[in-house]
PDB file of N, CA and C in Angstrom:
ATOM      1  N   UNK A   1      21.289  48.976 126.433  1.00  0.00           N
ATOM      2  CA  UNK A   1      20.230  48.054 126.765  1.00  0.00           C
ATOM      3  C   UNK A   1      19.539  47.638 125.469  1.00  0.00           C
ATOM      4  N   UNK A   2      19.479  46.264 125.238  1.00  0.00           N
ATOM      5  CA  UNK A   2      18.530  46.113 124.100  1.00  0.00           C
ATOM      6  C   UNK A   2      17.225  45.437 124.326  1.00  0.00           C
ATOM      7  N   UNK A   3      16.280  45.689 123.932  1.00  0.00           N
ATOM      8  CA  UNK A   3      14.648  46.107 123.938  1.00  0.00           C
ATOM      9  C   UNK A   3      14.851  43.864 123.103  1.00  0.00           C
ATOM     10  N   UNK A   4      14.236  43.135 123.550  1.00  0.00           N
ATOM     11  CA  UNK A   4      14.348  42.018 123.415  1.00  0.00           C
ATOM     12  C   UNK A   4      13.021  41.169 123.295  1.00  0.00           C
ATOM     13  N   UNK A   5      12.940  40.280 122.642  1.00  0.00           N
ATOM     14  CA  UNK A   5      11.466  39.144 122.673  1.00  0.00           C
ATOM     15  C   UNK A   5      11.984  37.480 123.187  1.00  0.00           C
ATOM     16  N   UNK A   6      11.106  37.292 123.581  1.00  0.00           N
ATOM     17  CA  UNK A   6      11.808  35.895 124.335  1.00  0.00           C
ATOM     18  C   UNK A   6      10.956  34.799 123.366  1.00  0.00           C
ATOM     19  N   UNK A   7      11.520  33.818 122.729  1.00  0.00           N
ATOM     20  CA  UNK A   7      10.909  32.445 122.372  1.00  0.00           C
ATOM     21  C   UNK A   7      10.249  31.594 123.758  1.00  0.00           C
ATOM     22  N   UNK A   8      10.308  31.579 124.656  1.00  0.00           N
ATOM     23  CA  UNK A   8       9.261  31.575 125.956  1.00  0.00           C
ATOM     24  C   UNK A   8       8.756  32.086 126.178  1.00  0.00           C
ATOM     25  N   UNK A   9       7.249  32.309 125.887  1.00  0.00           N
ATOM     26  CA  UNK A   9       6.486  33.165 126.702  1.00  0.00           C
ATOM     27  C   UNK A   9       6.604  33.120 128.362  1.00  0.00           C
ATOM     28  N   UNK A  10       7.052  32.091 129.378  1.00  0.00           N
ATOM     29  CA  UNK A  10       7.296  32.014 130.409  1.00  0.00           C
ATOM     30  C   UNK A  10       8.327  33.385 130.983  1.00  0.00           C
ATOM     31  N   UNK A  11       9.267  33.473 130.027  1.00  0.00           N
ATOM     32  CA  UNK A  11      10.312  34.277 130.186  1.00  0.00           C
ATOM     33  C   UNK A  11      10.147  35.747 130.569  1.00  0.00           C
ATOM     34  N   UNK A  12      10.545  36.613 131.554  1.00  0.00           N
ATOM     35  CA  UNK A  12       9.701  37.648 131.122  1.00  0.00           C
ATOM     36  C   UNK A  12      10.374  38.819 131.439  1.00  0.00           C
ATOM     37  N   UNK A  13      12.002  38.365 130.571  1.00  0.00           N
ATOM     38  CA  UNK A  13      12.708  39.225 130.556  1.00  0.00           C
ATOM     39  C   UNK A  13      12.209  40.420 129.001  1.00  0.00           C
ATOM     40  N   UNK A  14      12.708  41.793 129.249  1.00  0.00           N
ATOM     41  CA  UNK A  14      12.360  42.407 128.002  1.00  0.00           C
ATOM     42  C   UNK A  14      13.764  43.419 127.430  1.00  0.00           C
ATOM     43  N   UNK A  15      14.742  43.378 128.639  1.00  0.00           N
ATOM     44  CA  UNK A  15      15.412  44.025 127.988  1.00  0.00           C
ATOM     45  C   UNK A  15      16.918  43.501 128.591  1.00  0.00           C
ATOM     46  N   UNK A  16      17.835  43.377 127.393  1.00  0.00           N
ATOM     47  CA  UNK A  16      19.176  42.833 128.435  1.00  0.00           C
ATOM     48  C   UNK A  16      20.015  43.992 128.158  1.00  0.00           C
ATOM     49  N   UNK A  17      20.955  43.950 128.833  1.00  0.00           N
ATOM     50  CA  UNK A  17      22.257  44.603 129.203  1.00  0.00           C
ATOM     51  C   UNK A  17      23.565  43.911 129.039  1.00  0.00           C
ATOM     52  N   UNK A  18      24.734  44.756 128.141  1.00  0.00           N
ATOM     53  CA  UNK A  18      25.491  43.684 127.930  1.00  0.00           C
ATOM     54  C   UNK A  18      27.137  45.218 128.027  1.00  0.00           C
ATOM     55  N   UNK A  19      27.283  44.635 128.855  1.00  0.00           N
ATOM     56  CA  UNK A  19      29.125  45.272 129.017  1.00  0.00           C
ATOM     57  C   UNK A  19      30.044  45.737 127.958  1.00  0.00           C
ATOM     58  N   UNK A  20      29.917  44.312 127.524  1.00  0.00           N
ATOM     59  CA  UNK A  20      31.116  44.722 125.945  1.00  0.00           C
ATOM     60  C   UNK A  20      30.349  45.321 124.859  1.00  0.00           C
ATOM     61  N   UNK A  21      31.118  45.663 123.690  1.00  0.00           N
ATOM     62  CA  UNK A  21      31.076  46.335 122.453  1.00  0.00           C
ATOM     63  C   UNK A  21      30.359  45.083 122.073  1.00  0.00           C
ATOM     64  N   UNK A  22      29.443  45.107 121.526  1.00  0.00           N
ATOM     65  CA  UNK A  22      28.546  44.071 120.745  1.00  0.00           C
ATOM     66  C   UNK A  22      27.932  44.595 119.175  1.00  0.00           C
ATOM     67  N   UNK A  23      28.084  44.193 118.255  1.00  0.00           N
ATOM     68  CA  UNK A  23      27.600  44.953 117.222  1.00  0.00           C
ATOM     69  C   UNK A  23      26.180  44.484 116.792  1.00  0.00           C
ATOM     70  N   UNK A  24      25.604  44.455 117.328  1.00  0.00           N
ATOM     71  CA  UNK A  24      23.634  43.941 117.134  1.00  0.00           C
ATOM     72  C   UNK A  24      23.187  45.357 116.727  1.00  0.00           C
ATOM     73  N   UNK A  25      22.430  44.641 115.800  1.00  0.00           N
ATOM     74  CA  UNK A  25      21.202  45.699 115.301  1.00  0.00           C
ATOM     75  C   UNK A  25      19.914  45.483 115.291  1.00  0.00           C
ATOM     76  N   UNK A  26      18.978  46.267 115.143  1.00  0.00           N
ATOM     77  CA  UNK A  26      17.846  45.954 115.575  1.00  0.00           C
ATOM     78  C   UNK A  26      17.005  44.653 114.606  1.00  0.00           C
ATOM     79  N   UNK A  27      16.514  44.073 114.972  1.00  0.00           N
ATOM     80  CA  UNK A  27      15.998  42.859 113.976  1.00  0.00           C
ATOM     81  C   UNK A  27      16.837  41.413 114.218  1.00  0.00           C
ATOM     82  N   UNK A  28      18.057  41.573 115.085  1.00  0.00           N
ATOM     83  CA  UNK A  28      19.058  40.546 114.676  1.00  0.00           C
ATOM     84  C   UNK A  28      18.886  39.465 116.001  1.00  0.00           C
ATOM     85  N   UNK A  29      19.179  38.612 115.726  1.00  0.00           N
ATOM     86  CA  UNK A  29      18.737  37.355 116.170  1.00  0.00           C
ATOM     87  C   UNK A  29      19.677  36.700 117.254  1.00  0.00           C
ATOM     88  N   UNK A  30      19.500  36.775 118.945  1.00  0.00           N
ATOM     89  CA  UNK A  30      21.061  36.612 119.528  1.00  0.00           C
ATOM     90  C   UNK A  30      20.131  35.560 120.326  1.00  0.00           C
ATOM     91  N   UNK A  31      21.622  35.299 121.147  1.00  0.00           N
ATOM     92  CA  UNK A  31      21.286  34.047 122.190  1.00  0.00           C
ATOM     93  C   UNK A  31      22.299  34.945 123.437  1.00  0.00           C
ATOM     94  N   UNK A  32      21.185  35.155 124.615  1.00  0.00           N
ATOM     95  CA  UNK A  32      22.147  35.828 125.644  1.00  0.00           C
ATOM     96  C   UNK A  32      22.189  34.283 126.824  1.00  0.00           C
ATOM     97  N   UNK A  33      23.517  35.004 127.278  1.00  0.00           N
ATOM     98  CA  UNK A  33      23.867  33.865 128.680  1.00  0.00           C
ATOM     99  C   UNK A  33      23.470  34.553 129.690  1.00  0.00           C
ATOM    100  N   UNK A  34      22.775  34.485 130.469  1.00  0.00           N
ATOM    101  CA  UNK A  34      21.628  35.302 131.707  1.00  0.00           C
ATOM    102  C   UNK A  34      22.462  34.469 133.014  1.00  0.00           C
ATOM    103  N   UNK A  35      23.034  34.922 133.702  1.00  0.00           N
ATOM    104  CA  UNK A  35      23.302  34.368 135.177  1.00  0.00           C
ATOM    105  C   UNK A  35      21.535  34.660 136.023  1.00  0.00           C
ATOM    106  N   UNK A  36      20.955  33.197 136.313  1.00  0.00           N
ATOM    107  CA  UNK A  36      19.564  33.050 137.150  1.00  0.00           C
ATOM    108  C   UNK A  36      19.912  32.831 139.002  1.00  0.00           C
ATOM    109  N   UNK A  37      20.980  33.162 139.827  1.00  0.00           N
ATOM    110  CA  UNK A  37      20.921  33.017 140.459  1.00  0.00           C
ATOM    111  C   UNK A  37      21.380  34.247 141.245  1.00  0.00           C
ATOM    112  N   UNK A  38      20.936  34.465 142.509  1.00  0.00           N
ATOM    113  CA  UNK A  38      21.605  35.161 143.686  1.00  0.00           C
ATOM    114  C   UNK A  38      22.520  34.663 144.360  1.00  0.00           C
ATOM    115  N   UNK A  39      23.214  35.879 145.237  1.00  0.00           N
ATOM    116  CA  UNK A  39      24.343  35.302 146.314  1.00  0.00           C
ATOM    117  C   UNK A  39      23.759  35.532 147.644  1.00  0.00           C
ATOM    118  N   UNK A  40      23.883  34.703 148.332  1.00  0.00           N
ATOM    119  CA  UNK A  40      23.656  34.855 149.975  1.00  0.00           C
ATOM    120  C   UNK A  40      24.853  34.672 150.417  1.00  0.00           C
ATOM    121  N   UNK A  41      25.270  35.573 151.882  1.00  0.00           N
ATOM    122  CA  UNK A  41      26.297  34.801 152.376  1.00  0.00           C
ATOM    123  C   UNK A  41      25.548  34.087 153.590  1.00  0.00           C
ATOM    124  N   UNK A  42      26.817  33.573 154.098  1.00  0.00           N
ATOM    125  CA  UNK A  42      26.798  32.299 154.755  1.00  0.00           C
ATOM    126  C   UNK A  42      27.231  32.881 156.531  1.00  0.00           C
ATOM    127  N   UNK A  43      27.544  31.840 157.171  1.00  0.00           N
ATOM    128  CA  UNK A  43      28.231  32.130 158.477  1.00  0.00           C
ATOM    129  C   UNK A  43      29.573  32.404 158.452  1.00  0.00           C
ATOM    130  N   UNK A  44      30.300  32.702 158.995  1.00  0.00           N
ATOM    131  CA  UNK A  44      31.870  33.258 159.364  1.00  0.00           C
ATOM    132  C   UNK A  44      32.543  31.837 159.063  1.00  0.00           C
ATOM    133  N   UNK A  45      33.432  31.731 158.375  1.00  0.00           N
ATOM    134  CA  UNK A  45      34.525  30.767 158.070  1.00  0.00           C
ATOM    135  C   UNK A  45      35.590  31.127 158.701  1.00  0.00           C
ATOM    136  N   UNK A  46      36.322  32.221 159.130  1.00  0.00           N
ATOM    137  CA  UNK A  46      37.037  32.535 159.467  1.00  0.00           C
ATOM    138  C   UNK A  46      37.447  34.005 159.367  1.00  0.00           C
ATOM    139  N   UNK A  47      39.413  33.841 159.761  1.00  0.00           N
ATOM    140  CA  UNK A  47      39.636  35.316 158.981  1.00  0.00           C
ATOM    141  C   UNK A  47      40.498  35.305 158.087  1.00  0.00           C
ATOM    142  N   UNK A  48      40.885  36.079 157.021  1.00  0.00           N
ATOM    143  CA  UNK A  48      41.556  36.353 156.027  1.00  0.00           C
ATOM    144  C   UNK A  48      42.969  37.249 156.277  1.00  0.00           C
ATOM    145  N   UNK A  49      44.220  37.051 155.736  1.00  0.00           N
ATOM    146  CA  UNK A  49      44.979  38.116 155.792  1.00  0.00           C
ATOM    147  C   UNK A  49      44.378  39.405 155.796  1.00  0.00           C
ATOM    148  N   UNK A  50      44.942  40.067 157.171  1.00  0.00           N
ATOM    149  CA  UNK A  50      44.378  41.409 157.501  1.00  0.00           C
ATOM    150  C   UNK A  50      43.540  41.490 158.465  1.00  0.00           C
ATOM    151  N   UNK A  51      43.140  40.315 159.033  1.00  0.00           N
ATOM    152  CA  UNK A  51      41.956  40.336 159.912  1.00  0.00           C
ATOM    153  C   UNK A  51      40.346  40.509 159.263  1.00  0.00           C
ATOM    154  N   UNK A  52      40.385  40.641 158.043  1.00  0.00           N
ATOM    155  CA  UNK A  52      38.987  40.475 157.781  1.00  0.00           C
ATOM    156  C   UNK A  52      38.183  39.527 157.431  1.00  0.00           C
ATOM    157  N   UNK A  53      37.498  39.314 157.813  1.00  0.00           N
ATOM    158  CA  UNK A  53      36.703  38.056 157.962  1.00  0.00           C
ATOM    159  C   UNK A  53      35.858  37.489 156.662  1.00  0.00           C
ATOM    160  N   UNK A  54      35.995  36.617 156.702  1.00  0.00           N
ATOM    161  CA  UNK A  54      35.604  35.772 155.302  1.00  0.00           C
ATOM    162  C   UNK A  54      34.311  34.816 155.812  1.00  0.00           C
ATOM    163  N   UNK A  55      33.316  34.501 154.846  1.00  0.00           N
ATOM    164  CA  UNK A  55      32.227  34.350 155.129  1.00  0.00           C
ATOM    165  C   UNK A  55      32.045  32.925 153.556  1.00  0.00           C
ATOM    166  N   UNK A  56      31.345  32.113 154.129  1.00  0.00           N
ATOM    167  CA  UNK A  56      30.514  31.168 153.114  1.00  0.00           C
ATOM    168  C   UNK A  56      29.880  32.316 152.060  1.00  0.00           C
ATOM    169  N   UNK A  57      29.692  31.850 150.741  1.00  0.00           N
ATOM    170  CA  UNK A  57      28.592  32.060 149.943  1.00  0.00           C
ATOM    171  C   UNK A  57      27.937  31.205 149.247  1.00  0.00           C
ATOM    172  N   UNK A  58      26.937  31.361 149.076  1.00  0.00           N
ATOM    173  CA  UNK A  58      25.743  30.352 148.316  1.00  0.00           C
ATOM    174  C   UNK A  58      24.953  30.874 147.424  1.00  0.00           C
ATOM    175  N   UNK A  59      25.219  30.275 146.128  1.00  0.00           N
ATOM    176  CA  UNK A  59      24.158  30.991 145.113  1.00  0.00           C
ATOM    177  C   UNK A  59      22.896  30.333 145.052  1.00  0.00           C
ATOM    178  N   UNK A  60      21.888  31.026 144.997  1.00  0.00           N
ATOM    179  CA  UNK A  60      20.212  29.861 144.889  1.00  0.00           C
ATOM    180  C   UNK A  60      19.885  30.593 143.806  1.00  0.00           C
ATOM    181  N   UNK A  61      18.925  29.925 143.037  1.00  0.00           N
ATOM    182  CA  UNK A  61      17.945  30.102 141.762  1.00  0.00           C
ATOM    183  C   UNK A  61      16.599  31.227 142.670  1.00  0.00           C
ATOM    184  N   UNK A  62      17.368  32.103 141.646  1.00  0.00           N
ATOM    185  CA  UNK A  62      16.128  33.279 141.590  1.00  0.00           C
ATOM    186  C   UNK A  62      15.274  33.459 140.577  1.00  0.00           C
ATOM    187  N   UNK A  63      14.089  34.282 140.686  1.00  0.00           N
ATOM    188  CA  UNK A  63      13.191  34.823 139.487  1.00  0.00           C
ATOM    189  C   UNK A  63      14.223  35.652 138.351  1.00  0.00           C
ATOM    190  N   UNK A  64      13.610  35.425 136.767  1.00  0.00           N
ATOM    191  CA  UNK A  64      14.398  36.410 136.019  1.00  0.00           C
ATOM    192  C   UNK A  64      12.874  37.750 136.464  1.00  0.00           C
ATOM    193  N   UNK A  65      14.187  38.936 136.054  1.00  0.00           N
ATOM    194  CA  UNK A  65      13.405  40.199 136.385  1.00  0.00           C
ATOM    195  C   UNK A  65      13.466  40.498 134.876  1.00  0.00           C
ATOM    196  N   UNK A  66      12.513  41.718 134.525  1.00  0.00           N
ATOM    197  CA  UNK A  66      12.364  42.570 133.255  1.00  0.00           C
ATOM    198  C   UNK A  66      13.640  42.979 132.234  1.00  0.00           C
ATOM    199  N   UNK A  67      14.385  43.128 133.343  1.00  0.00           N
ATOM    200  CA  UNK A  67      15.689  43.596 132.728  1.00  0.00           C
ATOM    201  C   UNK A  67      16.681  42.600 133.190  1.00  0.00           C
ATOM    202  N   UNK A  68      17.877  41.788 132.813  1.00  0.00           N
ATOM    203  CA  UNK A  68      18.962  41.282 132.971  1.00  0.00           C
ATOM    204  C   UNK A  68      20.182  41.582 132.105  1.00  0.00           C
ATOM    205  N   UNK A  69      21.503  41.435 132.915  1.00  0.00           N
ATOM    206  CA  UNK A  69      22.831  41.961 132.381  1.00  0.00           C
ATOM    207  C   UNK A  69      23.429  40.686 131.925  1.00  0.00           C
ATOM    208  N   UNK A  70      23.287  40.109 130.738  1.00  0.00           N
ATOM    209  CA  UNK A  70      24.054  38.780 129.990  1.00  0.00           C
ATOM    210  C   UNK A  70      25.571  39.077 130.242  1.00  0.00           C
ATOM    211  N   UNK A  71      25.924  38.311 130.373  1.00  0.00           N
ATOM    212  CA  UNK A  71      27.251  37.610 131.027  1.00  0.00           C
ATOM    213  C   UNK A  71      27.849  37.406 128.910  1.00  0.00           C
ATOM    214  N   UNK A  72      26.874  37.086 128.198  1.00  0.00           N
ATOM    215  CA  UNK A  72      27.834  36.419 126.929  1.00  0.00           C
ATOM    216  C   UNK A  72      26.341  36.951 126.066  1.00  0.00           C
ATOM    217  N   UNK A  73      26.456  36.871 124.809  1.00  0.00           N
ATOM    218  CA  UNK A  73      25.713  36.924 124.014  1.00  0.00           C
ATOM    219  C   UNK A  73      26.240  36.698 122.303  1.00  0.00           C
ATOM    220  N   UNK A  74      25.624  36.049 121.697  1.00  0.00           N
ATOM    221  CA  UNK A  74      25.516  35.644 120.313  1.00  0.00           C
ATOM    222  C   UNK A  74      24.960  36.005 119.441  1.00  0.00           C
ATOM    223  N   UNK A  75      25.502  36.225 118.480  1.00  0.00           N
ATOM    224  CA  UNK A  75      24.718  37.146 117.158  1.00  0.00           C
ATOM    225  C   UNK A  75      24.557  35.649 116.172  1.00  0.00           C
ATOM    226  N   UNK A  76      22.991  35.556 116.129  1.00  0.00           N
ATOM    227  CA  UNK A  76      22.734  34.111 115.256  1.00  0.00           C
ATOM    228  C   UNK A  76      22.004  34.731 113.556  1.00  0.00           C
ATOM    229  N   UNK A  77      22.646  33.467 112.718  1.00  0.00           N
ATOM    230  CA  UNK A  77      22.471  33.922 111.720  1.00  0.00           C
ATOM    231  C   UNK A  77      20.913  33.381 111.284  1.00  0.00           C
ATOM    232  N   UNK A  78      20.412  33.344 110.323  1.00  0.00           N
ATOM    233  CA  UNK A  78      19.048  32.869 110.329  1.00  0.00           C
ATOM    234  C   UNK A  78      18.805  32.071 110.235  1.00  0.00           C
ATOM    235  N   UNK A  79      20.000  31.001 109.760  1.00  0.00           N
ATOM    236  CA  UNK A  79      19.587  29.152 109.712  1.00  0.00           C
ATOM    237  C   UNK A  79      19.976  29.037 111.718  1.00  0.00           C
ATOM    238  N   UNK A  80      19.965  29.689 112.086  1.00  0.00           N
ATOM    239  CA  UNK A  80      19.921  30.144 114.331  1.00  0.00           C
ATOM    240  C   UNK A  80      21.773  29.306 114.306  1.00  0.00           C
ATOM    241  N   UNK A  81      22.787  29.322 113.184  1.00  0.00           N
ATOM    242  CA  UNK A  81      24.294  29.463 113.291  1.00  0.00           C
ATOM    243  C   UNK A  81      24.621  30.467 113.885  1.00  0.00           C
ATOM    244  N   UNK A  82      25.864  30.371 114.940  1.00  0.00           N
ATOM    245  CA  UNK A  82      26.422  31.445 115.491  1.00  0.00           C
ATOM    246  C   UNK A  82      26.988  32.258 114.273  1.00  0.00           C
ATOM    247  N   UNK A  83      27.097  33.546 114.125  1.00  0.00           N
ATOM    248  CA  UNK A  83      27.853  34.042 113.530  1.00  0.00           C
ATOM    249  C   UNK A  83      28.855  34.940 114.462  1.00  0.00           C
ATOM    250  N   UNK A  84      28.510  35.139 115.405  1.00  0.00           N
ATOM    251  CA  UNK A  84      29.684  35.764 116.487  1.00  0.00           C
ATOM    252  C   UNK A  84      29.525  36.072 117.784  1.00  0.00           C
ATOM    253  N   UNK A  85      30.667  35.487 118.862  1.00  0.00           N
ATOM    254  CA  UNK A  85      29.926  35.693 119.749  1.00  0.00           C
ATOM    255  C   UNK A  85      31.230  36.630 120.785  1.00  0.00           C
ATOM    256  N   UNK A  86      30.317  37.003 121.873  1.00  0.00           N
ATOM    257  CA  UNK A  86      30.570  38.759 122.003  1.00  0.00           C
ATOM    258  C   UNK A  86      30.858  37.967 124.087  1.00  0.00           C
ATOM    259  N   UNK A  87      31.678  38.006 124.848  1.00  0.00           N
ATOM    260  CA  UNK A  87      31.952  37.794 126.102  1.00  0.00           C
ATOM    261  C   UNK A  87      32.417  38.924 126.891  1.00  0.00           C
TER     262      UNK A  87
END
C-alpha cells in the first residue's frame, strides 16, 4: 500500500494499492489509474452452458474511498515525463 497526496484536494483518496512489482520509493512522483465505478447486476438474461444463469451488469460512478487498488500506475519524472509505467 502506498501512503499517497492527491493534487485535488477534492480527492480523498490516501492510500493506493497496486498488484504488480512496482519499484516507487518514497518521495516519487506517480500517476495511478483508479477504476471509479461499481458493478450492479441486472435481471436474468438467460442461461449459460450448464444451466447457470447469466445476469445483466451495469457499472455506475461511485464515491472514491480512502484507500483504492490502481489498475496501472506511473512513475513520473520531475519535468511530470513518464519514466515507467507498471500494469
Amino acid at each position: 500500500m502506498l501512503d499517497v497526496s492527491s493534487v485535488d484536494s477534492n480527492i480523498p483518496v490516501r492510500k493506493i494499492g497496486y498488484l504488480g512489482n512496482a519499484n516507487i520509493d518514497a518521495g516519487d512522483r506517480i500517476r495511478a489509474y483508479l477504476v471509479k465505478s461499481r458493478e450492479i447486476e441486472g435481471k436474468s438474461i438467460g442461461q449459460i452452458y450448464g444451466g447457470k444463469e447469466c445476469h445483466e451488469v451495469w457499472y455506475v460512478e461511485r464515491d472514491f474511498k480512502e484507500e483504492e487498488e490502481a489498475d496501472k500506475v506511473e512513475k513520473l519524472g520531475q519535468d511530470g515525463k513518464v519514466l515507467h509505467t507498471y500494469k
